[in-house]
C-alpha atoms as a PDB file:
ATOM      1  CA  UNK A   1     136.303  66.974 143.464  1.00  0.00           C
ATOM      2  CA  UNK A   2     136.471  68.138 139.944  1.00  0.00           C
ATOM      3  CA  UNK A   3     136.798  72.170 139.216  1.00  0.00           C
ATOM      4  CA  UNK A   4     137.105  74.008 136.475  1.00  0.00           C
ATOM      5  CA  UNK A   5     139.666  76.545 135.029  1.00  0.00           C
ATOM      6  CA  UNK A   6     138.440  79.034 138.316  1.00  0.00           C
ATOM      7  CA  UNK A   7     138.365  76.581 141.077  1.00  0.00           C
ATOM      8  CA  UNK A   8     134.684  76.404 141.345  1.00  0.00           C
ATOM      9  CA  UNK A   9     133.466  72.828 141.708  1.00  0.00           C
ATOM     10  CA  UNK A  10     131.530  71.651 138.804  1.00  0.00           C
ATOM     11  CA  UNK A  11     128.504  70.655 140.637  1.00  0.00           C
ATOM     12  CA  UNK A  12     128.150  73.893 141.156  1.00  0.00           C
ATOM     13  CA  UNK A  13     127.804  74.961 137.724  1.00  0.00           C
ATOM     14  CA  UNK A  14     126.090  72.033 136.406  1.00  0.00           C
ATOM     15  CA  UNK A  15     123.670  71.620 139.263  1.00  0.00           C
ATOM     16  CA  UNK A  16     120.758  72.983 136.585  1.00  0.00           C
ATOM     17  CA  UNK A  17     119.032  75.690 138.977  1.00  0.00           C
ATOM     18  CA  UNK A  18     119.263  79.083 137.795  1.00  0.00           C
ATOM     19  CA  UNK A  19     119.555  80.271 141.770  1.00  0.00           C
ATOM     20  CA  UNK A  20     121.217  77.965 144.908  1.00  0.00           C
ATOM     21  CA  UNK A  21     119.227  78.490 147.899  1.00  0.00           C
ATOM     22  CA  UNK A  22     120.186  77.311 151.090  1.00  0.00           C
ATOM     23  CA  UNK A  23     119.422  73.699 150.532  1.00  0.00           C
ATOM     24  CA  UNK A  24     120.872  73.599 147.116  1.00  0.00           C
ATOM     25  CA  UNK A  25     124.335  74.414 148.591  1.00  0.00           C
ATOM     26  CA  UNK A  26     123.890  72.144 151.063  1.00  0.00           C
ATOM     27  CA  UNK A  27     123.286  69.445 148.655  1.00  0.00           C
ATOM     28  CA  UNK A  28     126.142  70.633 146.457  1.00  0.00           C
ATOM     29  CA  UNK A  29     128.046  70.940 149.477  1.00  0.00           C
ATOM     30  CA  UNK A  30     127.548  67.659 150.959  1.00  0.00           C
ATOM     31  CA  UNK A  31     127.899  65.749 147.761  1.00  0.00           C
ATOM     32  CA  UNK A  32     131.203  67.851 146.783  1.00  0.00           C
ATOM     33  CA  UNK A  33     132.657  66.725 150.264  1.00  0.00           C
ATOM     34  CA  UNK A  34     131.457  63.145 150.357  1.00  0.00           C
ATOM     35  CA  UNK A  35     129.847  63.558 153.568  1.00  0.00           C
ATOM     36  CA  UNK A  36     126.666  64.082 155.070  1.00  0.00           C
ATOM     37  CA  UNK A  37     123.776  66.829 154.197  1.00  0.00           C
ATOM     38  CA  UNK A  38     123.639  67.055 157.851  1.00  0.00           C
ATOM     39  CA  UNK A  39     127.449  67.919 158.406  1.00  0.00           C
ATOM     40  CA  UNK A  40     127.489  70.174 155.479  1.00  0.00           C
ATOM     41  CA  UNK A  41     124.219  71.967 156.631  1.00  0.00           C
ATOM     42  CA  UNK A  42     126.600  72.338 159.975  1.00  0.00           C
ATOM     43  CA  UNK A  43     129.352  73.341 158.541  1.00  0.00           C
ATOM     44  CA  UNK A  44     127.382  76.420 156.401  1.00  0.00           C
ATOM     45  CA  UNK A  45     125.524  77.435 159.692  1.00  0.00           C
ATOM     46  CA  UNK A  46     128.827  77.656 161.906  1.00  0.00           C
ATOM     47  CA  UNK A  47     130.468  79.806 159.277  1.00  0.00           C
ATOM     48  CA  UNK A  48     127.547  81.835 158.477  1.00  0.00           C
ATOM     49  CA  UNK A  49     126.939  82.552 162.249  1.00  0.00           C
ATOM     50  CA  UNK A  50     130.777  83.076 162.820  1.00  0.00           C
ATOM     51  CA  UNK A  51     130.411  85.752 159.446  1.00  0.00           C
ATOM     52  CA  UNK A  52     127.265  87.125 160.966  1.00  0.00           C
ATOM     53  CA  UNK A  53     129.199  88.385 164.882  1.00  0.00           C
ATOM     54  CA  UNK A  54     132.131  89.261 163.187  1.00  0.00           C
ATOM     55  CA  UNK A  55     131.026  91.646 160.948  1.00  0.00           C
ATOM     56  CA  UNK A  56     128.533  92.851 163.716  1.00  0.00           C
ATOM     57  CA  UNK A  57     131.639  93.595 165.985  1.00  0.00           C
ATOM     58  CA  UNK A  58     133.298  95.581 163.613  1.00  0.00           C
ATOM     59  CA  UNK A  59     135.762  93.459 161.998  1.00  0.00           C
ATOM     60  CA  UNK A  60     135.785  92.528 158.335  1.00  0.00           C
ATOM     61  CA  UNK A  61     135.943  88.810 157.321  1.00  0.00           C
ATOM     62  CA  UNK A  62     138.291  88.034 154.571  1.00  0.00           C
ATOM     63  CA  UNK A  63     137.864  85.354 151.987  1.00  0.00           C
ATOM     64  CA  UNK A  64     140.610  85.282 149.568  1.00  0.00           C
ATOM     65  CA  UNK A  65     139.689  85.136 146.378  1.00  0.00           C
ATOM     66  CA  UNK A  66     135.924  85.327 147.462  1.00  0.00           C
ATOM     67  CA  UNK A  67     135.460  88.458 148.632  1.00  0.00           C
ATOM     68  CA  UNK A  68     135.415  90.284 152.242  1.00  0.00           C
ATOM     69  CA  UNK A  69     132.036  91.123 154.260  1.00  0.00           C
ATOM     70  CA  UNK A  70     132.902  94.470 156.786  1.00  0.00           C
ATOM     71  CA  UNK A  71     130.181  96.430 158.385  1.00  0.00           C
ATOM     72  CA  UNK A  72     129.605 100.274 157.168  1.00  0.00           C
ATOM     73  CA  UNK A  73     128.823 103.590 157.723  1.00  0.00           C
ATOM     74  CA  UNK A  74     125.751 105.356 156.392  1.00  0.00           C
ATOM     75  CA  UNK A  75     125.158 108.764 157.246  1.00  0.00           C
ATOM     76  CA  UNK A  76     122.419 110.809 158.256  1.00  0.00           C
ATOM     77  CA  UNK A  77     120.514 112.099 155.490  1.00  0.00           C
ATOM     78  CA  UNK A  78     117.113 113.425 154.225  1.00  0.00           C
ATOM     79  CA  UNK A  79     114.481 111.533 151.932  1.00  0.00           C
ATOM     80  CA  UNK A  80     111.134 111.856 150.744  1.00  0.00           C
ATOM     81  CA  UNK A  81     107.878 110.223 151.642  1.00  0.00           C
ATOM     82  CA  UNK A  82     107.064 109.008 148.614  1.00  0.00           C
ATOM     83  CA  UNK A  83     103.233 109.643 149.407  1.00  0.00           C
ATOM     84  CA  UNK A  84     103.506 112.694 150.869  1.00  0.00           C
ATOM     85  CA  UNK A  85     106.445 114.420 149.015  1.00  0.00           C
ATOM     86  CA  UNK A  86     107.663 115.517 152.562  1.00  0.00           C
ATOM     87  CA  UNK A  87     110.840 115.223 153.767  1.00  0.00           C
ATOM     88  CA  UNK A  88     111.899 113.201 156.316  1.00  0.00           C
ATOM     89  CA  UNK A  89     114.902 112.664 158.213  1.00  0.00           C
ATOM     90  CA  UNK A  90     117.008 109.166 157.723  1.00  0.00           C
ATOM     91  CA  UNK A  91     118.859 108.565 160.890  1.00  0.00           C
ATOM     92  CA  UNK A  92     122.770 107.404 160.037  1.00  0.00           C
ATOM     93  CA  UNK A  93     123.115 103.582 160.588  1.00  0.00           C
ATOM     94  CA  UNK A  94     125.654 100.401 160.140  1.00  0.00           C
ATOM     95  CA  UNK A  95     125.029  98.212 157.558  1.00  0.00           C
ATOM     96  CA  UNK A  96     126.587  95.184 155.911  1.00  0.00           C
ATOM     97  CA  UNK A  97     128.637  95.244 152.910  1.00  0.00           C
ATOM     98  CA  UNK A  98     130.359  92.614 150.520  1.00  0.00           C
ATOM     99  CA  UNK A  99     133.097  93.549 148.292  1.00  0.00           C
ATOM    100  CA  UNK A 100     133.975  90.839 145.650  1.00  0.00           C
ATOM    101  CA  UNK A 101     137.564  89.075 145.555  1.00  0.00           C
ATOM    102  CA  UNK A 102     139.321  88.649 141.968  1.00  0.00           C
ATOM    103  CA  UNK A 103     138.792  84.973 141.827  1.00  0.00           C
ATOM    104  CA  UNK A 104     134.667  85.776 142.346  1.00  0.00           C
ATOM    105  CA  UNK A 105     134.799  88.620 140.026  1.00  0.00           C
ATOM    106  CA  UNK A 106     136.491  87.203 136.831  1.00  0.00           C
ATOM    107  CA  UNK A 107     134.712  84.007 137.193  1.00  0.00           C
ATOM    108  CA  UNK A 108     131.377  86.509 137.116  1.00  0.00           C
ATOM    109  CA  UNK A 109     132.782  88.339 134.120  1.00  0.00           C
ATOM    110  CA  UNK A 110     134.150  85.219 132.366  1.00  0.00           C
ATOM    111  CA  UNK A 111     132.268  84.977 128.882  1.00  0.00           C
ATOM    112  CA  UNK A 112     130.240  81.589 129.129  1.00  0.00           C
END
């Protein structure tokens, strides 16, 4: 698998869509691998699902040099009905959150 100076794989960045969807990375995944889509497409689903109840339970998932996904805390607050004016009361809730690892970031704010 060939990288460049970051680590990211260099299908990645010369795969010549301007957004990866799901079956992009599988693709990209697959080929970067050498195996199957259908093992890769596995492989994404498992640790998306395994992301997914973790983060649901509480607990923060930590990719180094990635980024970590955690679950938090919004408060109670009060907003407007933006056809009535009126306010209205937004209950407090959980919510998911993704803060982005060094590796992520300075790849992001490398200058291409």
């Amino acid at each position: 698998m060939s990288s460049n100076s970051v680590g990211v794989p260099l299908a990645w960045v010369n795969c010549g869509v301007k957004a990866l969807n799901k079956a992009d990375l599988v693709d990209v995944v697959a080929k970067e691998a050498g195996t199957t889509k259908k093992d890769a497409e596995t492989v994404i689903n498992i640790m998306m699902e395994t992301i997914i109840k973790t983060v649901a339970t509480g607990d923060k998932v930590t990719l180094v040099g990635f980024g970590t996904f955690e679950a938090r805390q919004r408060k109670a607050r009060t907003g407007r009905n933006p056809k009535t004016n009126e306010p209205i009361q937004i209950p407090a809730k959980r919510v998911a959150g993704f803060r982005v690892g060094k590796e992520f970031g300075e790849a992001v704010n490398k200058k291409r």
